[in-house]
Protein backbone atom coordinates (compact mmCIF):
# COMPACT_ATOMS: atom_id res chain seq x y z
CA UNK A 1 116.51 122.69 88.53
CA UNK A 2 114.61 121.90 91.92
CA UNK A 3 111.43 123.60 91.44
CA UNK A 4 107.95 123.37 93.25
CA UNK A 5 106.56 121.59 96.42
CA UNK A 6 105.70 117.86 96.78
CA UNK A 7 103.39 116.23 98.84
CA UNK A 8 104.06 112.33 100.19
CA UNK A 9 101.61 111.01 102.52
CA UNK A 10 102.77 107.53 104.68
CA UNK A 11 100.68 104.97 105.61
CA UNK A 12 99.88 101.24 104.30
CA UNK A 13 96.25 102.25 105.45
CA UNK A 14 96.13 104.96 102.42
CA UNK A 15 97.45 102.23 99.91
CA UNK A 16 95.03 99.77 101.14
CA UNK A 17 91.76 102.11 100.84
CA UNK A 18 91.36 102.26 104.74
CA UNK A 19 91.50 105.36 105.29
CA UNK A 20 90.66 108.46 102.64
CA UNK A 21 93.41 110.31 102.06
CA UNK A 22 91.93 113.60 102.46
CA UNK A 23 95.20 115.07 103.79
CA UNK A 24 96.25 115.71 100.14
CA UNK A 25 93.27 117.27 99.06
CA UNK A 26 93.64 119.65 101.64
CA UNK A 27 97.23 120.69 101.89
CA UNK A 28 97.40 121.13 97.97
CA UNK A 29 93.69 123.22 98.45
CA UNK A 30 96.23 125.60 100.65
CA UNK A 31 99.43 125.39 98.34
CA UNK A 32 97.37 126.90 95.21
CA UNK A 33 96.10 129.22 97.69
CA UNK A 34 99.56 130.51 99.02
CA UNK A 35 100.50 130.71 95.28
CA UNK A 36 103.32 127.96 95.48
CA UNK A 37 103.49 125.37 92.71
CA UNK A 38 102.76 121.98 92.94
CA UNK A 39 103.39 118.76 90.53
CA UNK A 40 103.38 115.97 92.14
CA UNK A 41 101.93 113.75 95.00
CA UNK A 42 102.97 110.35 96.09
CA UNK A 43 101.60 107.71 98.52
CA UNK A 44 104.14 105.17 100.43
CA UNK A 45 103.33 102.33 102.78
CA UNK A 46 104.45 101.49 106.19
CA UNK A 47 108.20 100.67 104.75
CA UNK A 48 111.82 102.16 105.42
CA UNK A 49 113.21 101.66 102.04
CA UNK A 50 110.40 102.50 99.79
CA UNK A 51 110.13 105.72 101.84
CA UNK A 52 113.93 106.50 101.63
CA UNK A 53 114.04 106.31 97.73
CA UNK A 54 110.59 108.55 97.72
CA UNK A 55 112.15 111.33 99.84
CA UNK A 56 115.62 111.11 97.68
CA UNK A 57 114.02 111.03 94.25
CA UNK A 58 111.85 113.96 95.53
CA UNK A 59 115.05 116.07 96.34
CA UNK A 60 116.47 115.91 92.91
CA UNK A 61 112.94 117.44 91.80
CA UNK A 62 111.51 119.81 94.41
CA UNK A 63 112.17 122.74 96.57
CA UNK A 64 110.10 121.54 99.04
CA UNK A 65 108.39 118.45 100.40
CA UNK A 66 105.76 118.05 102.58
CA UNK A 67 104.90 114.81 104.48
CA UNK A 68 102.06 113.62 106.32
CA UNK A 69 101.65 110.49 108.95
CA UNK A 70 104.48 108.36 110.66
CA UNK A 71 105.29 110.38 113.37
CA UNK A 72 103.63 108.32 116.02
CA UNK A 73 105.13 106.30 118.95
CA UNK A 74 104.68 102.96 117.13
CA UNK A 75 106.89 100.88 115.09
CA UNK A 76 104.95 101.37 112.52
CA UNK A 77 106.18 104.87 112.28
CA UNK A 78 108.84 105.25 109.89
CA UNK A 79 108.52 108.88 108.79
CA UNK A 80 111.78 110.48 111.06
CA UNK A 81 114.12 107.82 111.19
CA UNK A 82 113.81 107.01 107.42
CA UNK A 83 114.16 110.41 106.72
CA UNK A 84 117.21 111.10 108.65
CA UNK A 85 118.68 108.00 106.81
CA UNK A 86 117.71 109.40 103.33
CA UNK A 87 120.21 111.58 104.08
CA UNK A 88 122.98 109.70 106.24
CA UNK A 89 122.13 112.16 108.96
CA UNK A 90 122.20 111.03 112.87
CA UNK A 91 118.68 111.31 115.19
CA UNK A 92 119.53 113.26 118.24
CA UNK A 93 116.99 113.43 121.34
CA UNK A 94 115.84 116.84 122.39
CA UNK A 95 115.29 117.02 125.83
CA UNK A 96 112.23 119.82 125.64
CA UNK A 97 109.99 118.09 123.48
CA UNK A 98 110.46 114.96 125.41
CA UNK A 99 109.44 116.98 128.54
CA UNK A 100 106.54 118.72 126.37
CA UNK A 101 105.37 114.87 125.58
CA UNK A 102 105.79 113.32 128.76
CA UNK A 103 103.45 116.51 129.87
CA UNK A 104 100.71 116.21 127.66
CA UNK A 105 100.62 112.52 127.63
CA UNK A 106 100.50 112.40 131.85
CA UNK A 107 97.98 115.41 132.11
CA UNK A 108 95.08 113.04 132.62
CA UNK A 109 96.64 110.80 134.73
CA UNK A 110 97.73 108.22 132.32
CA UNK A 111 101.38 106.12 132.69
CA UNK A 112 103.33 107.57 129.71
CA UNK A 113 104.72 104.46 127.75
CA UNK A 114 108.50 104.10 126.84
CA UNK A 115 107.55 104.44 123.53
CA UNK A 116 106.73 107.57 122.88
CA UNK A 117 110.03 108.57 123.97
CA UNK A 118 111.11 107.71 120.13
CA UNK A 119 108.80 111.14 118.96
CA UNK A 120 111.82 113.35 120.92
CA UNK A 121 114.02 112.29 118.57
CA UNK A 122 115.20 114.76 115.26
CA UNK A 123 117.70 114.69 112.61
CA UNK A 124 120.52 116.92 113.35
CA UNK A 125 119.94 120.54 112.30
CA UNK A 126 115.98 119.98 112.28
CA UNK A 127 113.76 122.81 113.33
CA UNK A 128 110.98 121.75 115.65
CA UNK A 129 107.21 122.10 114.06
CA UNK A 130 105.03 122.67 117.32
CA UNK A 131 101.76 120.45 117.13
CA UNK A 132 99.37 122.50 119.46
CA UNK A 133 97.03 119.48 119.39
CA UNK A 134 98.92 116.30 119.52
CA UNK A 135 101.74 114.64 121.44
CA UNK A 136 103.64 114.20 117.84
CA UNK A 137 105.99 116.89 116.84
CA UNK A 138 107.03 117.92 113.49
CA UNK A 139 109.91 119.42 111.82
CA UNK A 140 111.53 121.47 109.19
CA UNK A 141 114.41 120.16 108.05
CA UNK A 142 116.86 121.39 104.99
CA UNK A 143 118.98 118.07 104.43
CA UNK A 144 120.78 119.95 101.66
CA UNK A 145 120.92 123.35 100.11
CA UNK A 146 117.84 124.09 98.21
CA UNK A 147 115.83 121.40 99.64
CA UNK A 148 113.69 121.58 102.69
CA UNK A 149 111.09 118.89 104.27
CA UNK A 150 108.42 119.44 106.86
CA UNK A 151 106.76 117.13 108.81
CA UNK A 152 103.21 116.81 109.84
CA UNK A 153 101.15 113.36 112.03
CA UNK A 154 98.41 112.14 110.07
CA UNK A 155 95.86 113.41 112.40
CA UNK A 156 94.05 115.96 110.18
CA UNK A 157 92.66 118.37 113.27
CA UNK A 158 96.74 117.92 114.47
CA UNK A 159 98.16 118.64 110.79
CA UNK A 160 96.13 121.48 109.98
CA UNK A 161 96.31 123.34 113.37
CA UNK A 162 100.18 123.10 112.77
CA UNK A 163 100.44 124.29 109.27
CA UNK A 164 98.05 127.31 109.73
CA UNK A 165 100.20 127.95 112.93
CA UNK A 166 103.80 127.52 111.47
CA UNK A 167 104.26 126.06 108.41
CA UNK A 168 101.94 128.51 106.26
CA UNK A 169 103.83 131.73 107.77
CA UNK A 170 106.97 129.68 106.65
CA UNK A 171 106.17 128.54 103.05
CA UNK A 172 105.29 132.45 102.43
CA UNK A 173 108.58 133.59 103.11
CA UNK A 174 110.31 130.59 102.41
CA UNK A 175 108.15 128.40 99.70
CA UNK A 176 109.35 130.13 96.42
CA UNK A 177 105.93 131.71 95.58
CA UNK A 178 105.32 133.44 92.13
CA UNK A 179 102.69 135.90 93.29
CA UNK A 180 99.79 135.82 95.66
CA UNK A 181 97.07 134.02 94.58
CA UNK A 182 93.44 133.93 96.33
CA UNK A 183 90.53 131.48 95.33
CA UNK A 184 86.85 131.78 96.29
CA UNK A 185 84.54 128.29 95.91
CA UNK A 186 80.71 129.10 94.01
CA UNK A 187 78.62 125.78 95.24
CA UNK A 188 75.92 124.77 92.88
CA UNK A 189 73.09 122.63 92.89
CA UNK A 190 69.57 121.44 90.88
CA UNK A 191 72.37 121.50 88.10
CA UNK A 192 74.82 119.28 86.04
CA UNK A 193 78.45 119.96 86.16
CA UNK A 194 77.90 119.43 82.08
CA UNK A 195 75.07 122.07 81.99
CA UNK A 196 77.00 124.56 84.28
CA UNK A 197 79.83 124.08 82.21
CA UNK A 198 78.19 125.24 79.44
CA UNK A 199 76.64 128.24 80.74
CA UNK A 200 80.17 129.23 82.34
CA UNK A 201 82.54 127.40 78.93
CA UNK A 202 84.05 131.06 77.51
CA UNK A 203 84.71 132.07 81.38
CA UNK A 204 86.63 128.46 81.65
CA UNK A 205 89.07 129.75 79.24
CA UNK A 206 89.80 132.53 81.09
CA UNK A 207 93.61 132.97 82.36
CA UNK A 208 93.62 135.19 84.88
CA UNK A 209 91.05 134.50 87.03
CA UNK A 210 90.53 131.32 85.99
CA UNK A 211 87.36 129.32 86.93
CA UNK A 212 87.87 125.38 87.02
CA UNK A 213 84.32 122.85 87.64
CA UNK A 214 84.37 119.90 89.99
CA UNK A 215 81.49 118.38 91.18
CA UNK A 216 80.71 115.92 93.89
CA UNK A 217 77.40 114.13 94.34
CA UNK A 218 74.49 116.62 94.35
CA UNK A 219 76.81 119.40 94.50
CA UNK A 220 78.93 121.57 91.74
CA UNK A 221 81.06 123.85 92.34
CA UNK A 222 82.97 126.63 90.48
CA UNK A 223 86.72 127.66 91.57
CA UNK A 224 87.66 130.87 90.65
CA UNK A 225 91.47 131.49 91.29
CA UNK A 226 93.07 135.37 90.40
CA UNK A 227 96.98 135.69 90.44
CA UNK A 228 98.56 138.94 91.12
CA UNK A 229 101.56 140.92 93.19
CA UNK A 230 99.52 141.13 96.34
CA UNK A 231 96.78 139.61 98.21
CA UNK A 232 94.40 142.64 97.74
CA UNK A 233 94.67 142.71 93.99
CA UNK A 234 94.45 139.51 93.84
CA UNK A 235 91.19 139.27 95.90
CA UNK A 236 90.20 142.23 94.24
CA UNK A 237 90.02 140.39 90.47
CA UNK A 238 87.34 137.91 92.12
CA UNK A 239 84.50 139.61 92.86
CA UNK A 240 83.42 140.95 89.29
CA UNK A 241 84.33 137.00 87.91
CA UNK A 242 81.60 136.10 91.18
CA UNK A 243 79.17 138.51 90.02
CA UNK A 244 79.26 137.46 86.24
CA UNK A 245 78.81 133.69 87.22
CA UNK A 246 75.88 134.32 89.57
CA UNK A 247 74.29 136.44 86.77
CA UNK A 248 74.15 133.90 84.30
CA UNK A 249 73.43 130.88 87.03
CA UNK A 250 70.52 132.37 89.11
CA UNK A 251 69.66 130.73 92.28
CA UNK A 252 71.64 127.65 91.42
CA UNK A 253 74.33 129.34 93.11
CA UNK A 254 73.78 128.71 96.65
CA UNK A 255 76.87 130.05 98.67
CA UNK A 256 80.72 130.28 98.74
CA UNK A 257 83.39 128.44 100.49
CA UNK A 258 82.27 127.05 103.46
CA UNK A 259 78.74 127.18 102.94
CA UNK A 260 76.37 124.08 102.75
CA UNK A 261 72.63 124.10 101.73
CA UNK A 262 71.69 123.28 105.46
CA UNK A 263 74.26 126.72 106.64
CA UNK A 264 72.44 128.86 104.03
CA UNK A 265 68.98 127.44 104.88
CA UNK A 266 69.41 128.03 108.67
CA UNK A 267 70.61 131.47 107.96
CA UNK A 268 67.50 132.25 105.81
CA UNK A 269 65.13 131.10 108.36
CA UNK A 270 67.21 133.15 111.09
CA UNK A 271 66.89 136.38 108.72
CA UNK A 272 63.09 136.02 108.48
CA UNK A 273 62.79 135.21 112.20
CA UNK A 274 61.32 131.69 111.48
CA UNK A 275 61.62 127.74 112.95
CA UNK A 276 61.50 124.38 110.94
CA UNK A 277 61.22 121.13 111.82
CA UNK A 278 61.48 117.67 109.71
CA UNK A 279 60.14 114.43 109.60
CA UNK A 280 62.15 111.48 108.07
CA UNK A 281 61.30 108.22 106.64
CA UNK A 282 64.24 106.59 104.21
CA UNK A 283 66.47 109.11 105.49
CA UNK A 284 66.79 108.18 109.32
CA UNK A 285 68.21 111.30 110.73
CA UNK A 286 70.16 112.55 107.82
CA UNK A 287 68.01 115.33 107.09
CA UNK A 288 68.79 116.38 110.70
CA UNK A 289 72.09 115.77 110.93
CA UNK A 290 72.70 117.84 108.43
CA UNK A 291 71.31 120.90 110.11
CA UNK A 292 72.39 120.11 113.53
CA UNK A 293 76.14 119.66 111.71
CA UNK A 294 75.62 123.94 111.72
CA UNK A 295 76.74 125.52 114.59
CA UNK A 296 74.08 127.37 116.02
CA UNK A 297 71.41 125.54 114.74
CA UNK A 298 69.33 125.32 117.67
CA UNK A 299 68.29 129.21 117.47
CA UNK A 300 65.71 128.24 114.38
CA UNK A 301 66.01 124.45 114.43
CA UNK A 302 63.64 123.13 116.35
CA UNK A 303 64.10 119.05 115.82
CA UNK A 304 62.57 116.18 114.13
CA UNK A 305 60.82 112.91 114.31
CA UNK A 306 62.10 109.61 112.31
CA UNK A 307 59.06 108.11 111.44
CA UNK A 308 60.37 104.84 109.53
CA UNK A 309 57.11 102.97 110.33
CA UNK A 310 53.39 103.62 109.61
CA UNK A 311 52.55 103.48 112.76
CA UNK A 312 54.85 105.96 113.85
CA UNK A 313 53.77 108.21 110.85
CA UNK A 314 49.94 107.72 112.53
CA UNK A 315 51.29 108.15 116.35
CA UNK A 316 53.13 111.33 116.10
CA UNK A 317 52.56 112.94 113.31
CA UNK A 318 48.98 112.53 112.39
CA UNK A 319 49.35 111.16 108.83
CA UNK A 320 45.28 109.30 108.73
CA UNK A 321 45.83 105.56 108.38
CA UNK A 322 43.23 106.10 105.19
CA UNK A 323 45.73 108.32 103.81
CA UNK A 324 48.63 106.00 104.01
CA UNK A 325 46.64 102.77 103.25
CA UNK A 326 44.94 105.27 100.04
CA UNK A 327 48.25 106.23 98.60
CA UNK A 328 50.74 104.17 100.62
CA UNK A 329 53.77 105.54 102.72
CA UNK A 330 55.88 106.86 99.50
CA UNK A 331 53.33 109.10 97.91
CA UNK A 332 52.62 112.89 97.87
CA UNK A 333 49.90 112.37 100.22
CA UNK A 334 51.65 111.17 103.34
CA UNK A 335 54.96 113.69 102.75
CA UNK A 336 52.64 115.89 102.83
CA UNK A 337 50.92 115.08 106.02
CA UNK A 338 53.84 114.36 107.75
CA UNK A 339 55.18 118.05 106.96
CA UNK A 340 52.25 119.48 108.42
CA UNK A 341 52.06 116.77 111.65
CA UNK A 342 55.79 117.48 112.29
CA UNK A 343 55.39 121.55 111.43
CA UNK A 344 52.51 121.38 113.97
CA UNK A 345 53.93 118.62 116.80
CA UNK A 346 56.86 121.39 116.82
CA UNK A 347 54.88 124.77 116.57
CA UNK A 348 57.52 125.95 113.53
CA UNK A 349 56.65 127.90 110.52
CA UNK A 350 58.16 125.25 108.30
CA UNK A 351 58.27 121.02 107.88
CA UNK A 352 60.26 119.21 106.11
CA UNK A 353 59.50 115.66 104.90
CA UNK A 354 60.84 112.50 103.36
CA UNK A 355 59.50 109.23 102.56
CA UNK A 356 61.13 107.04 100.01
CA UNK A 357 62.34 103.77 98.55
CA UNK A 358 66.04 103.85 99.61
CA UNK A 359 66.72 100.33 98.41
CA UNK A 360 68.77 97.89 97.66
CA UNK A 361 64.91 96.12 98.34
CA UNK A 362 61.29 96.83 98.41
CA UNK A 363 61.06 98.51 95.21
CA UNK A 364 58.12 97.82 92.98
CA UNK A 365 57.08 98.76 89.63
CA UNK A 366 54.88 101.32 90.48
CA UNK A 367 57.36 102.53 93.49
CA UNK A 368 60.76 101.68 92.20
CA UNK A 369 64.01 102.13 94.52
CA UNK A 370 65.00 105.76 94.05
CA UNK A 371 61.56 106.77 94.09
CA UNK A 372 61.65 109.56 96.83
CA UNK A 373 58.85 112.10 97.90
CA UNK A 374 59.53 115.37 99.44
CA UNK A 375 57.22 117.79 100.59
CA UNK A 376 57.64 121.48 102.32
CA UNK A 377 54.91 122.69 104.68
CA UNK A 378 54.86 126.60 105.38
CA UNK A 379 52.53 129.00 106.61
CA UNK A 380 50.92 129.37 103.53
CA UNK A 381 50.44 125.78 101.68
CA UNK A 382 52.27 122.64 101.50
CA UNK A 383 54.29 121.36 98.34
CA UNK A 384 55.21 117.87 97.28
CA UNK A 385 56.49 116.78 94.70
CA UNK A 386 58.28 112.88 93.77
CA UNK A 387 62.41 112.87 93.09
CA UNK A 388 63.66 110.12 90.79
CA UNK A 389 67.29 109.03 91.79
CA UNK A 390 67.25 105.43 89.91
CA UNK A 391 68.15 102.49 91.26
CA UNK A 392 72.16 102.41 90.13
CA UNK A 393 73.48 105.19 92.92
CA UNK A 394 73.14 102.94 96.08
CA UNK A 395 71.31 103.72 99.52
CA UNK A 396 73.67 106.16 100.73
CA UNK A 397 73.50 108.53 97.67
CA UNK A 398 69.69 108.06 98.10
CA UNK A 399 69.90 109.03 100.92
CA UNK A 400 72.20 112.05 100.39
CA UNK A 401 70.56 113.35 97.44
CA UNK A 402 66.95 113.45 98.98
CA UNK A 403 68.42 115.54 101.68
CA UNK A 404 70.18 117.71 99.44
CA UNK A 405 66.95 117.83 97.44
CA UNK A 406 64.97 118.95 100.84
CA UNK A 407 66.82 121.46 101.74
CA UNK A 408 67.13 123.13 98.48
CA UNK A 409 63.18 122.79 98.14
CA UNK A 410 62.84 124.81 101.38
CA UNK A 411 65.93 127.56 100.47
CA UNK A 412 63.84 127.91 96.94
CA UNK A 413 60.79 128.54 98.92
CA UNK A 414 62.20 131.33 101.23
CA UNK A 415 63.87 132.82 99.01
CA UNK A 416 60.86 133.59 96.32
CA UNK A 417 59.43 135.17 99.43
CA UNK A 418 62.66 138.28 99.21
């Protein structure tokens, strides 16, 4: 018996690593969270008969199956017309969204190419799935009873804007859910997913909610997931399963959902009516990015200097050339100097700074790639202290970990001041 809902995401450039498919990730995040099942997710190229025997061998299996990419004006895109053959059903135009598409596509003055004409076209009995966003519409089709396929372009900003508009509402009615289900994200860091697991193990094992680790670089997290006959019961069963874990996890736990280490920082600094600033070395900007990534940040942000040579470490932020010729540019010395040059340049209460040995080169015994210094400058003293990534992660996770590690130096600090 047909039971759950698939996922099948086209496009060679998935196969062929191009592209992340981060469509999947996303789409099943919002399944578990709409309570439907889901078993199984498959990947297809750029090909009309591989796709065909996907989509059939996924009716015999599924109530539903949701696809993602090929909708497009190029020949490339397969997704409709192989679809529509799957099941020996005819493509018919549709006037409107051919009108809709000629529309969007001319509102900037642009020629509209005969192409595009191809993304009017729908099996037979197809409902039209309205992308907001893009020129490429999607559908909901049921090619036979018990079986239903929508449609979404590739475009991630495009796909989600149509599912939260249409095909969410849909699948709740429609999707053969076994409950409602709600799930709330704990983010963790300054700890192992082994370690956490530990601390958390007999609350693993719990059924109902149940709390499932995955961790990314520099970052844990815990999902806690409660099951019950309506959304406020089930949201209900989270927040005493929230409070347990940040009782036994401290300040580890640094927000939920949506929240980042730079959000949370910026919203500490906003509380207490404070600026920062930073000054980067083997980051470039990252440390910065991430905070101006926040909306909003500007209100406590005040900016930063990338100070990648000595010079530039002298110039503007007043690091003495005896200090950096003393201890060298990677040392607890010059971090800390630069926190305070950059915390004054900028008139904040607080400065950040990084100076490190990013690699894949110019490590040394004594300074070894990995070997990053951080220090925190606030209105009272100025901490630094040396971070030890080893040599095996790369540059980029350097680079990402010492800003992770920054930031959470500077939440620590704010918040032993509460």
């Amino acid at each position: 018996m047909a039971e759950g809902v698939e996922i099948l995401c086209v496009g060679t450039e998935l196969l062929l690593g191009d592209i992340l498919n981060g469509n999947a990730r996303w789409i099943a995040q919002e399944l578990a969270a709409l309570g439907l099942p889901h078993y199984r997710q498959t990947v297809v190229g750029d090909n009309t008969q591989r796709l065909i025997n996907a989509v059939q061998e996924a009716a015999q299996r599924s109530r539903v199956l949701v696809t993602t990419g090929g909708l497009g004006p190029t020949p490339d895109d397969l997704t409709t017309a192989s679809l529509a053959a799957a099941f020996d059903c005819p493509l018919e135009e549709r006037p409107e969204l051919w009108h809709e598409i000629e529309r969007r596509l001319s509102a900037g003055g642009r020629s509209v190419a005969a192409s595009n004409r191809r993304q009017a076209f729908l099996p037979v009995g197809a409902d039209v799935l309205p992308n907001p966003l893009g020129s490429a519409p999607g559908m909901i089709w049921s090619p036979q009873p018990g079986f239903t396929i929508l449609t979404f372009p590739g475009v991630p900003s495009e796909m989600k804007a149509m599912w939260k508009a249409t095909a969410a509402p849909w699948l709740q009615e429609h999707g053969g859910s076994t409950g409602s289900f709600r799930s709330r994200v704990l983010r963790f860091t300054g700890v192992g997913e082994s370690n956490l697991a530990e601390q958390v193990s007999d609350l693993i094992d719990n059924q109902n909610p149940t709390v499932a680790p995955y961790a990314s670089l520099g970052d844990v997290k815990l999902r806690v997931t409660a099951r019950a006959d309506s959304d406020l019961a089930a949201a209900a069963l989270l927040d005493p399963m929230e409070q347990e874990l940040r009782r036994r996890t401290g300040q580890r736990c640094y927000g939920v959902d949506e929240d980042s280490l730079a959000s949370v920082v910026l919203a500490l600094l906003r509380c207490s009516g404070e600026s920062m600033a930073v000054a980067e070395s083997c980051t470039g900007g990252a440390l910065g990015a991430a905070l101006t990534a926040v909306p909003g940040a500007s209100d406590v942000f005040a900016g930063g200097v990338i100070a990648y040579s000595n010079q530039i470490k002298a110039s503007l932020l007043g690091v003495p050339v005896a200090t950096l010729d003393a201890h060298g540019a990677v040392s607890d010395p010059v971090v800390s100097a630069m926190a305070e040059g950059v915390r004054d340049q900028f008139a904040c209460d607080w400065g950040i700074a990084i100076s490190g040995v990013a690699g894949p080169a110019g490590g040394t015994p004594e300074k070894p790639v990995g070997l990053v210094h951080i220090a925190v400058a606030g209105p009272d003293d100025t901490q630094a202290s040396a971070e030890r990534f080893g040599d095996r992660r790369g540059r980029a996770a350097i680079q990402q970990l010492s800003v992770i590690r920054a930031l959470d130096r500077l939440r620590l600090r704010l918040l032993a001041r509460t």
